[in-house]
Protein backbone atom coordinates (compact mmCIF):
# COMPACT_ATOMS: atom_id res chain seq x y z
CA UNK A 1 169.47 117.87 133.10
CA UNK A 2 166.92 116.09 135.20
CA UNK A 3 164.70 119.21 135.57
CA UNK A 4 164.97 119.68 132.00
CA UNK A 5 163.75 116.06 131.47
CA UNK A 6 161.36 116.75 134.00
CA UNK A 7 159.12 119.68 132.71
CA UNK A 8 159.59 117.92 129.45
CA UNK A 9 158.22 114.55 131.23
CA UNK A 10 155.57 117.28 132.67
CA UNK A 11 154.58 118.81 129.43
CA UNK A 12 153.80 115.54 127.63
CA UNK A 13 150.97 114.66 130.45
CA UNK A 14 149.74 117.53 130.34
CA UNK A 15 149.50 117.14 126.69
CA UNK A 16 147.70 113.82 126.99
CA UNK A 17 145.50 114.74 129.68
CA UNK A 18 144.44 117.39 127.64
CA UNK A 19 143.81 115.07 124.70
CA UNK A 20 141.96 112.52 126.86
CA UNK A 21 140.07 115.39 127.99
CA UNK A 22 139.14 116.31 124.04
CA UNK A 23 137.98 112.68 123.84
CA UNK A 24 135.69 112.27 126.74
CA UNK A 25 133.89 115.85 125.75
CA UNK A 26 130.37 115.25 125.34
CA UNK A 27 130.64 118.22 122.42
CA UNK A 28 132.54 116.12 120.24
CA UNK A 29 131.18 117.02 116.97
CA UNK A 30 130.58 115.05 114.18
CA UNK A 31 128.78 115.03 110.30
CA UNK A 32 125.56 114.00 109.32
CA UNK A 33 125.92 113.73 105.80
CA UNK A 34 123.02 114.47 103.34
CA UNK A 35 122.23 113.97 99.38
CA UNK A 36 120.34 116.75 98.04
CA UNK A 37 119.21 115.28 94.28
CA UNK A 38 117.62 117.92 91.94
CA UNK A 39 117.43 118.75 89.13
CA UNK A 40 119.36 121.84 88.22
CA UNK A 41 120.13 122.03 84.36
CA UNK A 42 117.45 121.87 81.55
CA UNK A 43 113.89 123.41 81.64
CA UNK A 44 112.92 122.44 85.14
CA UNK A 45 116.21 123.79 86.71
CA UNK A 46 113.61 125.98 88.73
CA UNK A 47 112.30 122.94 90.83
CA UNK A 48 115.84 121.58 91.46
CA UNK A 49 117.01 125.24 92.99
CA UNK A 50 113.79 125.42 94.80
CA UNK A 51 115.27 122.01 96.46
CA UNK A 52 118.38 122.92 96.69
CA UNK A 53 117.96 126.75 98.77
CA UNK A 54 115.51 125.18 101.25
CA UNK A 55 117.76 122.22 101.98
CA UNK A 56 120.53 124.75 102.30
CA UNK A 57 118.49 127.19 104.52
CA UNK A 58 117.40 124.18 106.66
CA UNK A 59 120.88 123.45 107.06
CA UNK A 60 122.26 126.46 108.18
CA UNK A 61 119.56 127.24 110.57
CA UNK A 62 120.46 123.52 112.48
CA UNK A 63 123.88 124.46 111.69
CA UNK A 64 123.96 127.77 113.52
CA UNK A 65 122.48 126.24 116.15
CA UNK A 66 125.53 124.13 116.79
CA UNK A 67 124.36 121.02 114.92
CA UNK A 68 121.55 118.12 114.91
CA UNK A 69 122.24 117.33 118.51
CA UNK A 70 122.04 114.16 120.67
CA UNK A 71 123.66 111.83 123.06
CA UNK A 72 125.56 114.81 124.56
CA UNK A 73 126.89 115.61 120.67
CA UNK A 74 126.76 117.72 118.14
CA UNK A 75 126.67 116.70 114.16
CA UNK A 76 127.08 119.12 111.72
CA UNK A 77 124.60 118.80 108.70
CA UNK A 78 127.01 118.68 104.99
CA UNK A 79 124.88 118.52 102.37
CA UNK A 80 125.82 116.91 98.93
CA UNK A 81 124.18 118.80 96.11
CA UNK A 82 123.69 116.54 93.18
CA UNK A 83 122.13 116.88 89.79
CA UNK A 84 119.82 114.20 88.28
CA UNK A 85 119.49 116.09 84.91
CA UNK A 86 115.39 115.23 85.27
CA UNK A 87 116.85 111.83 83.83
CA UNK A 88 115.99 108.47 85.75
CA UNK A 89 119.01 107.07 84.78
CA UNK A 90 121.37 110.07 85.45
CA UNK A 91 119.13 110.06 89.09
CA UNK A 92 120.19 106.61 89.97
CA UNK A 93 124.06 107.09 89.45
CA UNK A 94 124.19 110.01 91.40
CA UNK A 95 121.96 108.45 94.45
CA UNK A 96 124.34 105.47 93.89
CA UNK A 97 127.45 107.71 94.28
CA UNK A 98 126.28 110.16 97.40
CA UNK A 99 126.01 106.83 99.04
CA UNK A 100 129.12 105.00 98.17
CA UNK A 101 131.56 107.28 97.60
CA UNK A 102 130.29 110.36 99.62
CA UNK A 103 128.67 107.93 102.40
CA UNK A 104 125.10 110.22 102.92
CA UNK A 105 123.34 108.78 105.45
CA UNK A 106 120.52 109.97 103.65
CA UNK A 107 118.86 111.62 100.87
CA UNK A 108 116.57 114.06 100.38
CA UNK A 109 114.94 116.01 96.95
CA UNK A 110 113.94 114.25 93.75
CA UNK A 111 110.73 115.85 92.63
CA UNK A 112 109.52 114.18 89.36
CA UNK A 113 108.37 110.62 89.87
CA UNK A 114 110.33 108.67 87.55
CA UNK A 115 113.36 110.65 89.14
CA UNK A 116 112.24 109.58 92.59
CA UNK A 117 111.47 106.10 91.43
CA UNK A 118 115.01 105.92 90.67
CA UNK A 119 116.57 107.16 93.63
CA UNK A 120 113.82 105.27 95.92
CA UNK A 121 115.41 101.16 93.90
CA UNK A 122 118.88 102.47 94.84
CA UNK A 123 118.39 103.50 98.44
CA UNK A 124 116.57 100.56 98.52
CA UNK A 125 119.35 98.69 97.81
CA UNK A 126 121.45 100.24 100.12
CA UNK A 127 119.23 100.36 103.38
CA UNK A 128 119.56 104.64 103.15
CA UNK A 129 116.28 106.81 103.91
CA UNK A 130 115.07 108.81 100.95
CA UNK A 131 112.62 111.33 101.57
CA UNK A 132 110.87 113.05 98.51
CA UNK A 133 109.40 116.69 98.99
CA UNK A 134 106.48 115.89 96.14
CA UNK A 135 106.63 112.61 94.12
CA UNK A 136 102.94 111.74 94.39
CA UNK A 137 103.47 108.23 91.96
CA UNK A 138 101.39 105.66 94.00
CA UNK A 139 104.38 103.44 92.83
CA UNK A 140 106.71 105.08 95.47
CA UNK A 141 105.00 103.30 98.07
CA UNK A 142 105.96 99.56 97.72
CA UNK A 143 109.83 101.30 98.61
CA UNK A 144 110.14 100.75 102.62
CA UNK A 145 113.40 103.02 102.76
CA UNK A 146 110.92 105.92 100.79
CA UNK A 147 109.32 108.79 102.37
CA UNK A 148 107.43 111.94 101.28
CA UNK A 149 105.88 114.57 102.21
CA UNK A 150 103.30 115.33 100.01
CA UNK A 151 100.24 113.25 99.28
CA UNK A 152 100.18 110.17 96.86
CA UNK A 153 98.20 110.30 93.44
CA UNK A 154 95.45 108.33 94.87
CA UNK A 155 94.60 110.81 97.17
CA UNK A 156 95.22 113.49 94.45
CA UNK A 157 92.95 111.98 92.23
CA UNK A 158 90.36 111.46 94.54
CA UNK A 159 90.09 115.12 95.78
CA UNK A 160 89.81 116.63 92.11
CA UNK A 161 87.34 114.25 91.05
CA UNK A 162 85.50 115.58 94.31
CA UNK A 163 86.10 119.34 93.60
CA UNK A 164 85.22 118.92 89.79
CA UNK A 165 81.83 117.30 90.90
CA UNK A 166 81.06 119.35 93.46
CA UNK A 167 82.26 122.79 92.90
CA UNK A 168 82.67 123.19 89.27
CA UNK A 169 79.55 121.28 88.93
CA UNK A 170 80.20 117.79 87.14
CA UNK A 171 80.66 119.32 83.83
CA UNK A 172 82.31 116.87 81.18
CA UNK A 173 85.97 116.78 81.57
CA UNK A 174 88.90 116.06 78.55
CA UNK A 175 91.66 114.83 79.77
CA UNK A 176 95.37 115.27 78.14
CA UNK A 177 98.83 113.20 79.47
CA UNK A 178 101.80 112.14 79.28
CA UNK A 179 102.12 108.39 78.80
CA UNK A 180 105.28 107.87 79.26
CA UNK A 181 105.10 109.27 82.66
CA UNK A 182 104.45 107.20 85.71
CA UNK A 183 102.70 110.88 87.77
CA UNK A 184 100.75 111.93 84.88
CA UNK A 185 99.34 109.04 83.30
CA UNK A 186 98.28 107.65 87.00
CA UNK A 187 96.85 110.39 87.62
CA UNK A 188 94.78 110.66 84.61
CA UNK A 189 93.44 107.25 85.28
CA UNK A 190 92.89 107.95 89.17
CA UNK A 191 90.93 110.58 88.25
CA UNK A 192 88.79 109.20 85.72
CA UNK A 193 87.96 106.01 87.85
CA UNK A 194 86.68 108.17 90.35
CA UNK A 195 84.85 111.30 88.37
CA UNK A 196 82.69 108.13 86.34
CA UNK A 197 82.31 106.60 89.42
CA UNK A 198 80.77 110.01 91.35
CA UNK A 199 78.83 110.00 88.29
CA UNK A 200 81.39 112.85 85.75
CA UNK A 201 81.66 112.31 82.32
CA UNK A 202 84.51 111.81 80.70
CA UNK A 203 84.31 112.63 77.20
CA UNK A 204 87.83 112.30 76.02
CA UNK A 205 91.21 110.52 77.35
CA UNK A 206 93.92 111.41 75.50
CA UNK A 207 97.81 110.94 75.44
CA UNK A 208 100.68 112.01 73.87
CA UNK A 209 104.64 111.07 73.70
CA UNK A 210 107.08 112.07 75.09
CA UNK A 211 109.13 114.78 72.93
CA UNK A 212 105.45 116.16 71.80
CA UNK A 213 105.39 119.45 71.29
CA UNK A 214 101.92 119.50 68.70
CA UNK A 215 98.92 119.07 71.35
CA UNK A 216 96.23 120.10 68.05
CA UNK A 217 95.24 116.35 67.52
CA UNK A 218 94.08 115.49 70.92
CA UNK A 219 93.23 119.17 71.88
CA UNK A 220 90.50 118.92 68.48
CA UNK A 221 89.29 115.70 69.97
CA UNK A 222 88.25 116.87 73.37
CA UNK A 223 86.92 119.88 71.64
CA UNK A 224 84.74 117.95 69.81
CA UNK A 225 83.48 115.64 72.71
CA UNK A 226 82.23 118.91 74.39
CA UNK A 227 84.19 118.82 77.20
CA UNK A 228 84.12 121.94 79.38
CA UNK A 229 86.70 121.47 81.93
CA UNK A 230 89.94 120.05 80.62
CA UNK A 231 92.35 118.35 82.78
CA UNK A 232 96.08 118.60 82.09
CA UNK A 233 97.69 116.36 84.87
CA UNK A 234 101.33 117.50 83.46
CA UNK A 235 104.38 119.15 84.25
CA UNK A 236 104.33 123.39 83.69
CA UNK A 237 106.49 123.87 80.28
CA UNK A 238 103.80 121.27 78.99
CA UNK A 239 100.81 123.01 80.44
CA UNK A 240 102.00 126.58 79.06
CA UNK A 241 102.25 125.02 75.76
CA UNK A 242 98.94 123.14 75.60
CA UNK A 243 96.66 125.23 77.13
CA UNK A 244 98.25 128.14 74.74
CA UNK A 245 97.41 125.43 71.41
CA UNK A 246 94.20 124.92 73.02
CA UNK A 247 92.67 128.43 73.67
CA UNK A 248 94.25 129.26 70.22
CA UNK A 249 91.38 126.34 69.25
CA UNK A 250 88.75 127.80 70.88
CA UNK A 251 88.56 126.03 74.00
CA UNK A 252 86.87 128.35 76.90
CA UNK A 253 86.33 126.14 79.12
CA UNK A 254 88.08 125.54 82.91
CA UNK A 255 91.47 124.24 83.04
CA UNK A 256 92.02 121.91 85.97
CA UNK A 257 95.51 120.58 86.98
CA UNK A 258 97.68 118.59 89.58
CA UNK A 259 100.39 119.42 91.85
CA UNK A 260 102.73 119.63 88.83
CA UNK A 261 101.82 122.83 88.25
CA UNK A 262 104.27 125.54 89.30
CA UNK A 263 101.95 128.80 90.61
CA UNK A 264 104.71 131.03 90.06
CA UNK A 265 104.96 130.62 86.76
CA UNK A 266 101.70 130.70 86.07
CA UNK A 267 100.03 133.45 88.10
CA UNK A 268 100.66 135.95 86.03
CA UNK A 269 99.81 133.98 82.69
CA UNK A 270 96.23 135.36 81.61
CA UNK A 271 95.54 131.74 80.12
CA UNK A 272 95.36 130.29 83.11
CA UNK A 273 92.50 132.54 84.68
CA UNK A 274 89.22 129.93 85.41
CA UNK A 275 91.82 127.26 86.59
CA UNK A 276 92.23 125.55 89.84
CA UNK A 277 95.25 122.60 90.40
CA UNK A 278 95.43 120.71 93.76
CA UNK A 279 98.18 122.51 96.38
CA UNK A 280 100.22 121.56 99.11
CA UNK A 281 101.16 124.83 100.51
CA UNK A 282 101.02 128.71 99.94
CA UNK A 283 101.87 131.79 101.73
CA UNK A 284 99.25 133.09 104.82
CA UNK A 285 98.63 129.76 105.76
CA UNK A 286 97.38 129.51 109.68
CA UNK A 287 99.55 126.31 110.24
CA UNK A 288 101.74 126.85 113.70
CA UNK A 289 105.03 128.08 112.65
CA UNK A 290 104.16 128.86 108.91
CA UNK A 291 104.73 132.83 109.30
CA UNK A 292 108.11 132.77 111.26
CA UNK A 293 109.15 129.91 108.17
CA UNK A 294 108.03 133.02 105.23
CA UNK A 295 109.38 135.72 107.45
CA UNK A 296 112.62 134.46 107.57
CA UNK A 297 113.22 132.64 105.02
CA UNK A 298 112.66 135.76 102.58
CA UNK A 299 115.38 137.27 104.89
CA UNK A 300 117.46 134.70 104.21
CA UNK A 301 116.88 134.51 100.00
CA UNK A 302 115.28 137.79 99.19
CA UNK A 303 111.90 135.57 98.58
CA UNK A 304 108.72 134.56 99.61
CA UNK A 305 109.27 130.57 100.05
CA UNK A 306 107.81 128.32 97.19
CA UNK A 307 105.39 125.37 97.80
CA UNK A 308 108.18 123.13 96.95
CA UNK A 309 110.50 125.23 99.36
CA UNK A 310 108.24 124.90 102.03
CA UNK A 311 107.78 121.02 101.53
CA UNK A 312 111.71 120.55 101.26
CA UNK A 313 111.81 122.29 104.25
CA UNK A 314 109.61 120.11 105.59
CA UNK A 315 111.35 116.90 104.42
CA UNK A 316 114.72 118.25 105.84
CA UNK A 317 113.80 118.93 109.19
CA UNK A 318 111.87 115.93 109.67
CA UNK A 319 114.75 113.80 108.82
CA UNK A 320 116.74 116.06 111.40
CA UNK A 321 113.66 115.04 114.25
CA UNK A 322 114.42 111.47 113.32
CA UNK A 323 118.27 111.57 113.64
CA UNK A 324 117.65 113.34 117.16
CA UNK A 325 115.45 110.44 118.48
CA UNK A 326 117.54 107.67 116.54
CA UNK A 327 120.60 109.15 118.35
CA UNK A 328 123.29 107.83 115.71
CA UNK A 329 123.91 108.73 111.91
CA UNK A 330 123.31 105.22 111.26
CA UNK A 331 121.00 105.27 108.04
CA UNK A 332 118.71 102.07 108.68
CA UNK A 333 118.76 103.57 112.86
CA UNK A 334 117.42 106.85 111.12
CA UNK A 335 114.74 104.58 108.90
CA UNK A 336 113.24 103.17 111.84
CA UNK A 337 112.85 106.75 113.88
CA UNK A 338 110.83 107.95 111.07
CA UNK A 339 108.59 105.53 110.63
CA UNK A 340 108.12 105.18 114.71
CA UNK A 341 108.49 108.86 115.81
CA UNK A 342 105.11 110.68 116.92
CA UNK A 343 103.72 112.86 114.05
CA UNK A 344 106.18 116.00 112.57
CA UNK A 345 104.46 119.33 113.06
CA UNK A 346 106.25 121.49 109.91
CA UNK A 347 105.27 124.16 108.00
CA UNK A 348 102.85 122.49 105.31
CA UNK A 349 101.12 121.02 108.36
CA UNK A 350 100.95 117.88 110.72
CA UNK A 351 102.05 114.48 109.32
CA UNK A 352 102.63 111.14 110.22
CA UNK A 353 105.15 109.05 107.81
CA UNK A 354 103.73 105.81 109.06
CA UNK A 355 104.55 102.29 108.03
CA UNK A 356 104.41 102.89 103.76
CA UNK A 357 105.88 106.40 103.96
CA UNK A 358 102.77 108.07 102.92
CA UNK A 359 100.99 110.82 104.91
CA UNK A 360 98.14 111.75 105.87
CA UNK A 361 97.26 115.48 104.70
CA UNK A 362 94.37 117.50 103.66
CA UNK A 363 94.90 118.45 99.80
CA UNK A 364 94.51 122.20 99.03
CA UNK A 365 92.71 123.20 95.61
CA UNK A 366 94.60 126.87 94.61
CA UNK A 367 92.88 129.41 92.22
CA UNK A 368 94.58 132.16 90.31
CA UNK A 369 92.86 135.62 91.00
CA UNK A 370 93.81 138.80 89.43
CA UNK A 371 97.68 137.31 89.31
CA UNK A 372 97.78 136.22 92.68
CA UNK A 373 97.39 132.47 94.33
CA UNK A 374 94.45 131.91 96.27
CA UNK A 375 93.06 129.26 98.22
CA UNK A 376 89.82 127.58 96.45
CA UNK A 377 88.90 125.02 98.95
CA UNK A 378 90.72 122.24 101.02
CA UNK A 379 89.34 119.30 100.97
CA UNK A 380 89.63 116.90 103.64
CA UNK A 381 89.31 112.87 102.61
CA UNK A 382 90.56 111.72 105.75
């Protein structure tokens, strides 16, 4: 009876030991939980799965290497998918619920700017890093727990009112935008201040609601004023529709557009030949790491990566450099690391969040040629 208790006595220690063991294992594993918000119902669904398969492929690839790893641990990345509908309001609930009920320690995505302007006041709120992939709306700034990767409207503006001067010769420009939109209508004005103030002409500044469908009022206006390059600073179901109402006008002229535009849709569009629109990224790139990023990652989705792939991308993995040097989950731990940690060298180049959240990149001016995507010019403002 003894020996019986004994080895049962025996077996219990050895069960605890064991468990002890477990505990003291510097490969306890963990999760670092993530918000993906994007828009993946209505007409930009496109953008939102864009978001959505490079924060997943990011994922996995940290994933199959065991984990974001530090302090002797490794966390596993879960993303939360969630869809803001391209709605402000829709885009604040779900940023409010990844972080309260699904406790993200981040979040990542958001690509319009009134979407991201949502998402930025509630993670504000909350003390949780949001880092956008391409909401350039200079408003996005004043938001200390807001990141992005791509370059703010300011610095958009300021390089096409450059390129239209110098390259396309300072021709007079119309100019057609959404009002109701924080990105379009700030760029429009961006742009204007500084093509009149390298001495451009701008012969017409129109607007239009939101819900407009019927561009032929304004499009007959900046006819008239002789404009010859006409500058549609909106999203791409817009720009399909008006430059299609305005060639049916008789407008010849060049079309010139922001980092709205979506090349895929549009390369093969014969309207859109004599355009350029400013770029973040493309394909053939010589930035350090940019051809193992397409190489594999049309293995992994039977694609060439998007601009907006490669910037999520981007945004992803330099959120997983800041959790590595932060060395906790801890969201406000994970703010601080990106805002101190040396600059990120990703796939859409070298950049440095610094103290607003804005970096500092060169801004690439794409051409369509023969139904391909082509580098213009990059223009450096630094």
């Amino acid at each position: 009876m003894k020996m019986y208790r004994f080895i049962a006595v025996l077996l219990v220690s050895v069960l605890l030991l064991c468990a002890c063991a477990g505990c003291s294992d510097k490969e306890t594993s963990g999760e670092f939980r993530v918000g993906v918000v994007a828009v993946t119902s209505g007409e930009l669904f496109r953008k939102g799965n864009y978001i959505i398969t490079a924060a997943r492929y990011a994922a996995n690839k940290v994933n199959n290497d065991g984990g974001v790893k530090f302090s002797g641990q490794h966390y596993k990345v879960k993303l939360f998918p969630a869809d803001s509908n391209g709605d402000a309001e829709t885009a604040a609930k779900v940023a409010r619920r990844l972080i309260e009920k699904d406790k993200v320690s981040a979040i990542v995505g958001a690509a319009g700017s009134l979407v991201a302007l949502a998402v930025a006041k509630v993670c504000e709120e909350h003390n949780v890093p949001f880092i956008t992939p391409v909401a350039g709306t200079n408003k996005l700034t004043s938001f200390k727990y807001s990141f992005r990767v791509s370059y703010t409207n300011t610095v958009q503006g300021e390089a096409l009112a450059l390129f239209a001067l110098k390259d396309l010769k300072g021709k007079d420009v119309g100019v057609l935008f959404a009002a109701s939109s924080p990105y379009s209508a700030e760029l429009a004005r961006l742009f204007k201040k500084d093509y009149i103030k390298g001495g451009g002409r701008v012969s017409a500044f129109e607007s239009y609601a939101a819900g407009q469908r019927d561009f032929s009022i304004q499009l007959k206006k900046i006819i008239k004023s002789g404009a010859r390059i006409l500058f549609l600073p909106n999203n791409t179901k817009m720009v399909q529709l008006q430059v299609a109402q305005a060639r049916k006008l008789g407008f010849d002229g060049i079309l010139l557009g922001g980092d709205l535009w979506d090349p895929i849709e549009l390369q093969r569009n014969s309207l859109f030949k004599n355009s350029y629109y400013t770029d973040h990224w493309i394909p053939g790139l010589p930035i350090e790491g940019a051809a193992e990023f397409e190489k594999d990652y049309k293995k992994a989705n039977g694609v060439e990566p998007s601009e907006l792939e490669a910037l999520t991308y981007d945004a992803v993995m330099s959120l997983f450099a800041a959790v590595k040097i932060a060395g906790t989950v801890n969201p406000v731990a994970i703010h601080d690391a990106l805002v101190d940690m040396p600059p990120f060298h990703g796939v859409t180049g070298t950049f440095d969040y610094n103290n607003n959240g804005d970096p500092d990149k060169d801004v690439i001016i794409s051409t369509f040629r023969d139904g391909y995507i082509a580098v213009q010019e990059i223009i450096d403002l630094k």
